[in-house]
Protein backbone atom coordinates (compact mmCIF):
# COMPACT_ATOMS: atom_id res chain seq x y z
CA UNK A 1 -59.42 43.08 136.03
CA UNK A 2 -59.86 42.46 132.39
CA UNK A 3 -59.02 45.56 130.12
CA UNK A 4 -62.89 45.90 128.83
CA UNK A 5 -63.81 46.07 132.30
CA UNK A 6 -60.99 48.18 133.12
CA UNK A 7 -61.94 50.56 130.83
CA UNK A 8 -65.82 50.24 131.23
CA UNK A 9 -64.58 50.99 134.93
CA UNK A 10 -63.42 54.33 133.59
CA UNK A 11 -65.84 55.37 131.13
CA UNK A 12 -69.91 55.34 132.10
CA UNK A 13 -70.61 54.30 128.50
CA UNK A 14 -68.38 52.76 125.25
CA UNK A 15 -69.84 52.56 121.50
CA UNK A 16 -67.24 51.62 119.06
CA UNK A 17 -66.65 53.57 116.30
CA UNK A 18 -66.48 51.65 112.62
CA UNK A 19 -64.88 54.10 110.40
CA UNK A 20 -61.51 55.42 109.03
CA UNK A 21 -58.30 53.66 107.56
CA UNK A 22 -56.38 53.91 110.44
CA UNK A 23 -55.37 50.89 112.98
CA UNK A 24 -56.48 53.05 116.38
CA UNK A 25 -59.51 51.64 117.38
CA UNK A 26 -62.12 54.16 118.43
CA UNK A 27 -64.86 54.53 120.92
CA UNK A 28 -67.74 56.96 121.67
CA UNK A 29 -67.64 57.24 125.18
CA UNK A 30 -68.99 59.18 128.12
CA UNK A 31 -67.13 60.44 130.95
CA UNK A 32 -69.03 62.16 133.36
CA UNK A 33 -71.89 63.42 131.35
CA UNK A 34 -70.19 64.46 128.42
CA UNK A 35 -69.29 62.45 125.14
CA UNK A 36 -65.92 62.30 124.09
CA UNK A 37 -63.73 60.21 121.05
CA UNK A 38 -61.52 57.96 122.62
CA UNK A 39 -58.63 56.62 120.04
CA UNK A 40 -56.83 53.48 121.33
CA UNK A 41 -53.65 53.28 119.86
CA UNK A 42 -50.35 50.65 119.85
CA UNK A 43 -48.02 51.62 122.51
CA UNK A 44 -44.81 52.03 119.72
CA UNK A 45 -46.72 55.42 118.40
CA UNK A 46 -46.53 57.25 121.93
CA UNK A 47 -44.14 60.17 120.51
CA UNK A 48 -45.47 60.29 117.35
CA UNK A 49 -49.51 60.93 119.26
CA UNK A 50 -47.68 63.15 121.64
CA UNK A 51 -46.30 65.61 119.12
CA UNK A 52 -49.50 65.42 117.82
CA UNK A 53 -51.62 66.20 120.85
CA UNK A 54 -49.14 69.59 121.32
CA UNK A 55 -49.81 70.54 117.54
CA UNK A 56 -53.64 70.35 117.99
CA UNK A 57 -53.34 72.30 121.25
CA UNK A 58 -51.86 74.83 118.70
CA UNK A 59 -54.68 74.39 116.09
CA UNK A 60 -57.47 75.04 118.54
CA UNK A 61 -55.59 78.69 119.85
CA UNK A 62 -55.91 79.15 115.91
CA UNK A 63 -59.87 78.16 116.24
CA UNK A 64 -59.45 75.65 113.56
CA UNK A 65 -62.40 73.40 113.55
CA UNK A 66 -61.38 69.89 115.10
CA UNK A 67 -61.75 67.43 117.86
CA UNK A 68 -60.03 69.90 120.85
CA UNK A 69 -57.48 67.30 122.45
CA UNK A 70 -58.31 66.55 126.03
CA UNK A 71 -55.77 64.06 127.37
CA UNK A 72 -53.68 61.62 127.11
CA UNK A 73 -52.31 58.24 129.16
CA UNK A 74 -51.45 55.26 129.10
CA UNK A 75 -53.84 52.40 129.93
CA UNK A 76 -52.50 48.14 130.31
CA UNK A 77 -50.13 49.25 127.51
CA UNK A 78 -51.96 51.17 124.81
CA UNK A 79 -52.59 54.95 124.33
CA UNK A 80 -55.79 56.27 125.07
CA UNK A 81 -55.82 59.49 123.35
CA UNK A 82 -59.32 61.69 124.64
CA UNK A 83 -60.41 64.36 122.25
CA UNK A 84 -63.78 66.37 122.24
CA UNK A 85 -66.64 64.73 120.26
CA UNK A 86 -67.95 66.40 117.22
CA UNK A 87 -71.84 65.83 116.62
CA UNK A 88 -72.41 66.09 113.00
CA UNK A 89 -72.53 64.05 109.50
CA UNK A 90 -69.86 62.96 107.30
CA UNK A 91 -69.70 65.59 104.38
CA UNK A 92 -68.84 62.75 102.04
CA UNK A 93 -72.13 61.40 102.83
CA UNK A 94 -74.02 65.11 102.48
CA UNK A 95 -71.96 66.57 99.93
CA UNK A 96 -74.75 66.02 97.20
CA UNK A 97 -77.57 67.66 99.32
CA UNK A 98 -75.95 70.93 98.26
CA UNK A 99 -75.85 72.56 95.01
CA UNK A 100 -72.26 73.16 93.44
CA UNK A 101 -72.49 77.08 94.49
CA UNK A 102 -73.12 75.48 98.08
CA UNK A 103 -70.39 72.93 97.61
CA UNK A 104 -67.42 75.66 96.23
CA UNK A 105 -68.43 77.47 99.26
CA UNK A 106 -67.84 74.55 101.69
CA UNK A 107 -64.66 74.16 100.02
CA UNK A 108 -64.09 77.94 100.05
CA UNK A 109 -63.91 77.25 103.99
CA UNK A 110 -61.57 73.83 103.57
CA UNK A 111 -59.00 75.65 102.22
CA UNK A 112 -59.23 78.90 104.48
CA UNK A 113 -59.05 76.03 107.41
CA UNK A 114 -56.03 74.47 105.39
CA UNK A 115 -53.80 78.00 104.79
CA UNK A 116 -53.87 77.87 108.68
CA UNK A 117 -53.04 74.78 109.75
CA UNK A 118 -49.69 75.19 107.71
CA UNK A 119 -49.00 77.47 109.88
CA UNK A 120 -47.61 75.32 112.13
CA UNK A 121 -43.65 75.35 111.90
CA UNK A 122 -41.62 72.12 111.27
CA UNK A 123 -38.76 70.50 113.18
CA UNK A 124 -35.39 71.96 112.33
CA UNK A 125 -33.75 68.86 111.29
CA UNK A 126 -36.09 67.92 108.15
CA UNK A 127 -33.15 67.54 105.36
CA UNK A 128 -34.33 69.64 102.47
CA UNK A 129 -37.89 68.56 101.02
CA UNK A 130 -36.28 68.43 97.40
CA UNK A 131 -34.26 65.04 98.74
CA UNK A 132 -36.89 63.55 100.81
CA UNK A 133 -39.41 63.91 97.89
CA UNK A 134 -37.06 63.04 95.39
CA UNK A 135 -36.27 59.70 97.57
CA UNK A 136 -40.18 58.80 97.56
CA UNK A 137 -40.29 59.06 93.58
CA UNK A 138 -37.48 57.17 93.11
CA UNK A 139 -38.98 53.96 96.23
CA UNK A 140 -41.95 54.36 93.98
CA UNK A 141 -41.20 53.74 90.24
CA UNK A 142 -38.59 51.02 92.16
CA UNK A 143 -41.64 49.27 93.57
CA UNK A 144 -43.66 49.34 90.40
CA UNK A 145 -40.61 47.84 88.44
CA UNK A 146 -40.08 45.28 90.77
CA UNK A 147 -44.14 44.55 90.44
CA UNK A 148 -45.68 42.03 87.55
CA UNK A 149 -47.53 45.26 86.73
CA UNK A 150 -46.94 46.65 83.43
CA UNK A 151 -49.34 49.09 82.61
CA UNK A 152 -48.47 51.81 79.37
CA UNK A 153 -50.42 54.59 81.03
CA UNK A 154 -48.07 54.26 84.08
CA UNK A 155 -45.26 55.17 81.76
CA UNK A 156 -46.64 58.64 80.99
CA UNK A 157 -46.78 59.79 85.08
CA UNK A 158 -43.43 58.42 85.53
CA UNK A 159 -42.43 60.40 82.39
CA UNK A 160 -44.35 63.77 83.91
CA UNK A 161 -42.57 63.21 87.20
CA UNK A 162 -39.13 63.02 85.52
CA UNK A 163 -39.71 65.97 83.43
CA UNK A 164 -40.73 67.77 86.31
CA UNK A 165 -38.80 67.18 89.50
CA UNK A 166 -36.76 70.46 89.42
CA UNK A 167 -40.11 72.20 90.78
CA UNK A 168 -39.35 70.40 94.22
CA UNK A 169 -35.98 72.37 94.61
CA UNK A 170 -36.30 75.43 97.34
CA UNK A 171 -39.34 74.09 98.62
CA UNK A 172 -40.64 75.25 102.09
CA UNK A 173 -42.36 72.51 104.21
CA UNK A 174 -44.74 72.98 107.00
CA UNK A 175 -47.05 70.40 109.23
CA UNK A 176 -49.32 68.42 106.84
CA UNK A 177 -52.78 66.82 108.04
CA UNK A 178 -51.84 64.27 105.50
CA UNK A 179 -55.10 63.21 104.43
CA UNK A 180 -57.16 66.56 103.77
CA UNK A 181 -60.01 65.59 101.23
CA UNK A 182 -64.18 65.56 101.30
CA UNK A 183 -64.20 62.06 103.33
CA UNK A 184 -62.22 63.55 106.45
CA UNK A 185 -64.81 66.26 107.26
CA UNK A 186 -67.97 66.49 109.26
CA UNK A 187 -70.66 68.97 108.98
CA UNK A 188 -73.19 69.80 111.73
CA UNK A 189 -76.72 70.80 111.58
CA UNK A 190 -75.56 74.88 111.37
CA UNK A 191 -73.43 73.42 107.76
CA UNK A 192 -70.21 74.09 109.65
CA UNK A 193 -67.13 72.19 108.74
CA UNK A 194 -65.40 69.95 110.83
CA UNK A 195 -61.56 68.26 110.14
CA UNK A 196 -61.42 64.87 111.54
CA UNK A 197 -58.74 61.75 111.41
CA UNK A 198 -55.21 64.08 111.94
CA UNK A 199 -53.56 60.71 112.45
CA UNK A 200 -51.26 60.21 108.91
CA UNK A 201 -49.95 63.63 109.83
CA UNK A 202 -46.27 64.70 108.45
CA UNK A 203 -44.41 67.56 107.74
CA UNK A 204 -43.22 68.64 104.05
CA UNK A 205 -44.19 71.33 101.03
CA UNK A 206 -48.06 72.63 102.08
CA UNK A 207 -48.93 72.00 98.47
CA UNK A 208 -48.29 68.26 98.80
CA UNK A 209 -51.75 68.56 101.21
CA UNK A 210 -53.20 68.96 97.81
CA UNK A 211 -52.66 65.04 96.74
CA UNK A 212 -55.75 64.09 97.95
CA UNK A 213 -57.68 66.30 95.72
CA UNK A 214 -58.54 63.71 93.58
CA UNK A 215 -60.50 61.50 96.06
CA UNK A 216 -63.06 65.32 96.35
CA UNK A 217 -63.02 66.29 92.64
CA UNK A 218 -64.20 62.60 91.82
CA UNK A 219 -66.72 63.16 94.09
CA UNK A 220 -67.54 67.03 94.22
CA UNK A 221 -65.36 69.43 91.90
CA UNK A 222 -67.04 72.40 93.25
CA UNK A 223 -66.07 71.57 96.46
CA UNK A 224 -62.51 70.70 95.40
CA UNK A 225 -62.46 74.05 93.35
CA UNK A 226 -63.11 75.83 96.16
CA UNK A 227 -60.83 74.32 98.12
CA UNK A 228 -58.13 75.42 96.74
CA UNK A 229 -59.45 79.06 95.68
CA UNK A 230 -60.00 79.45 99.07
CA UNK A 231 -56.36 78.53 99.86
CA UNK A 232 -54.77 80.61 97.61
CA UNK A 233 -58.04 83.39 97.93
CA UNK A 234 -58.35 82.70 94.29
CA UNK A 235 -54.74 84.07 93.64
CA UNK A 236 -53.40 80.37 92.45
CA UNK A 237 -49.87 80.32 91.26
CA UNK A 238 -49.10 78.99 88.14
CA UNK A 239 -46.27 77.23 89.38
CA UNK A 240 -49.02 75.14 91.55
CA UNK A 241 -50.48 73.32 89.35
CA UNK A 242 -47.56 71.72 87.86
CA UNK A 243 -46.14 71.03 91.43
CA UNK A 244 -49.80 69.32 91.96
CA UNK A 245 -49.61 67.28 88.69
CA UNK A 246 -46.01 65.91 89.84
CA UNK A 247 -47.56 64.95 93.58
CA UNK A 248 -50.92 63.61 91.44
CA UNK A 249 -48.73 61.19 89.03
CA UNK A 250 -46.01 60.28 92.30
CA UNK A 251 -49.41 58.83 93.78
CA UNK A 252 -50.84 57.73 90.97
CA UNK A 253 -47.40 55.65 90.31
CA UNK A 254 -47.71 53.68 93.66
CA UNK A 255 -51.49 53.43 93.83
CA UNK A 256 -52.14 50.45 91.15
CA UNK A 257 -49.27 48.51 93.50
CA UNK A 258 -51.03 49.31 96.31
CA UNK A 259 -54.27 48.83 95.54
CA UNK A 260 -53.44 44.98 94.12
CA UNK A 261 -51.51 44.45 97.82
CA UNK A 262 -55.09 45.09 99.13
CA UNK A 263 -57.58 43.22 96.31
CA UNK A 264 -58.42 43.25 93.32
CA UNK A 265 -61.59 45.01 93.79
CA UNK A 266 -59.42 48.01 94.88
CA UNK A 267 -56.57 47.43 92.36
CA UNK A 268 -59.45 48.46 89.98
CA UNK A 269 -61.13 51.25 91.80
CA UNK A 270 -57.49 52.26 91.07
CA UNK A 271 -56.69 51.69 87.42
CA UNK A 272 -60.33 53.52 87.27
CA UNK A 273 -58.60 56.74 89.42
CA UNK A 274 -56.10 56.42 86.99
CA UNK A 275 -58.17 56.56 83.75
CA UNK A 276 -59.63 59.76 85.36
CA UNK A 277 -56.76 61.68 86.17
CA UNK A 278 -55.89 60.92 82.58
CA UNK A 279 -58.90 62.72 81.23
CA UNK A 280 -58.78 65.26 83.83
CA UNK A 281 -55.14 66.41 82.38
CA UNK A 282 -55.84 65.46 78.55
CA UNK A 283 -53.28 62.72 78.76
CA UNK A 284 -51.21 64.87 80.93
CA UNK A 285 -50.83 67.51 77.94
CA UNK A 286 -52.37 70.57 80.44
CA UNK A 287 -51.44 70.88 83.82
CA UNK A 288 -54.75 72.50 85.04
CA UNK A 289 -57.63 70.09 85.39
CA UNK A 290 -60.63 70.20 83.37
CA UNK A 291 -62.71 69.72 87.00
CA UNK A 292 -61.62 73.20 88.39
CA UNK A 293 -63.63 76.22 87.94
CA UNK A 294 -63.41 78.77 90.05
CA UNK A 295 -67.27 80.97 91.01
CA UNK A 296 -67.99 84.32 91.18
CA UNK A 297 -69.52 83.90 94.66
């Protein structure tokens, strides 16, 4: 039996989902009358879905809005990984339809949903985040002297980073989604959010989660405002946003690299990131970005 068939043999209907970064492919499908998201996955990331699977078991005790985990097996060699299916709309594709009161609120809720899932406890043998970070900033500005890249602005995150790298000492680290920003929600027809792709999960400092922020303040500060007002219930610690600046520039430092490995239509969408961030931070002269504003609401 062929494994289409196989798997057409399981499920009573298969419509393949074209979205995300990751390499799982992914399936509508209906089993029994119900729909479902089916994530096919490579065989070498078992543990890594497994540990997984148990965390969002955890996350849906703490009524954290995702796809609920079903089950899990192993099918000719691949993981099938069966979650509940959310019926909705991307929010980066709605955002706009609200207005920015409407948008800080969603993100009011993002970061609410965010202060719990760092609740989940990490594995006792993480070596202290201060060395693991410090070991990703250093792999970084190696890469990006070992590129044909030489870009001045580049000089000034690398400088920040540097100047700032004694904030990552003491550091507590809890699970990390990863990839929290506006283009990994959904929103259904009652304007509730929903978190979606968990799958570039990690563990590490909870205000790392923040790194993404750029991708929602390009495209809705309100939203990212209240994101993290809602994290912090509008009690932000100063210390935060230097922390964020360093894990802003530490990205910002590997992104040009990456984004030539990829094309050069994306190598510019990130030199044009970078530009932003630079306004954003006046050069990286305030540590606070001129996008946040937190509403009396």
């Amino acid at each position: 039996m062929g494994y289409l068939t196989k798997m057409k043999s399981i499920y009573n209907e298969m419509i393949k989902v074209n979205k995300g970064w990751s390499n799982d492919t992914k399936y509508k499908v209906i089993l029994g009358q119900e729909p479902y998201l089916l994530r096919v996955s490579q065989i070498r990331l078992k543990d890594r879905i497994t540990k997984l699977f148990d965390i969002m078991y955890q996350l849906d005790k703490y009524s954290v809005p995702i796809c609920s985990p079903i089950k899990m097996s192993v099918v000719d060699g691949d993981i099938h990984a069966l979650y509940s299916w959310i019926d909705g709309h991307d929010l980066n594709d709605m955002i706009d339809d609200f207005d920015e009161n409407e948008q800080y609120q969603l993100g009011i809720v993002s970061g609410n949903h965010l202060r719990t899932i760092h609740r989940i406890e990490v594995p006792n043998h993480l070596e202290p985040w201060s060395n693991r970070f410090n070991k990703k900033i250093d792999s970084k500005i190696k890469k990006y002297r070992e590129s044909n890249l030489k870009v001045d602005e580049i000089e000034l995150f690398i400088h920040y980073v540097n100047q700032k790298r004694y904030l990552l000492n003491d550091r507590p680290q809890c699970f990390q989604h990863g990839d929290y920003h506006v283009g990994n929600f959904m929103i259904n027809d009652s304007n509730e959010l929903k978190i979606i792709d968990f799958d570039r999960y990690d563990f590490g400092d909870p205000w790392e989660e923040f790194n993404r922020i750029v991708w929602s303040a390009q495209k809705a500060p309100s939203f990212a405002s209240g994101m993290i007002d809602g994290y912090f219930e509008k009690q932000v610690p100063d210390t935060f946003w230097e922390l964020l600046l360093l894990y802003i520039s530490s990205n910002t430092i590997s992104s040009l690299v990456w984004g030539l490995e990829i094309s050069e239509a994306e190598y510019q969408v990130m030199v044009d990131q970078m530009h932003e961030i630079l306004q954003w931070y006046d050069y990286l002269k305030i540590s606070i970005p001129k996008w946040y504003k937190t509403k009396k609401v």
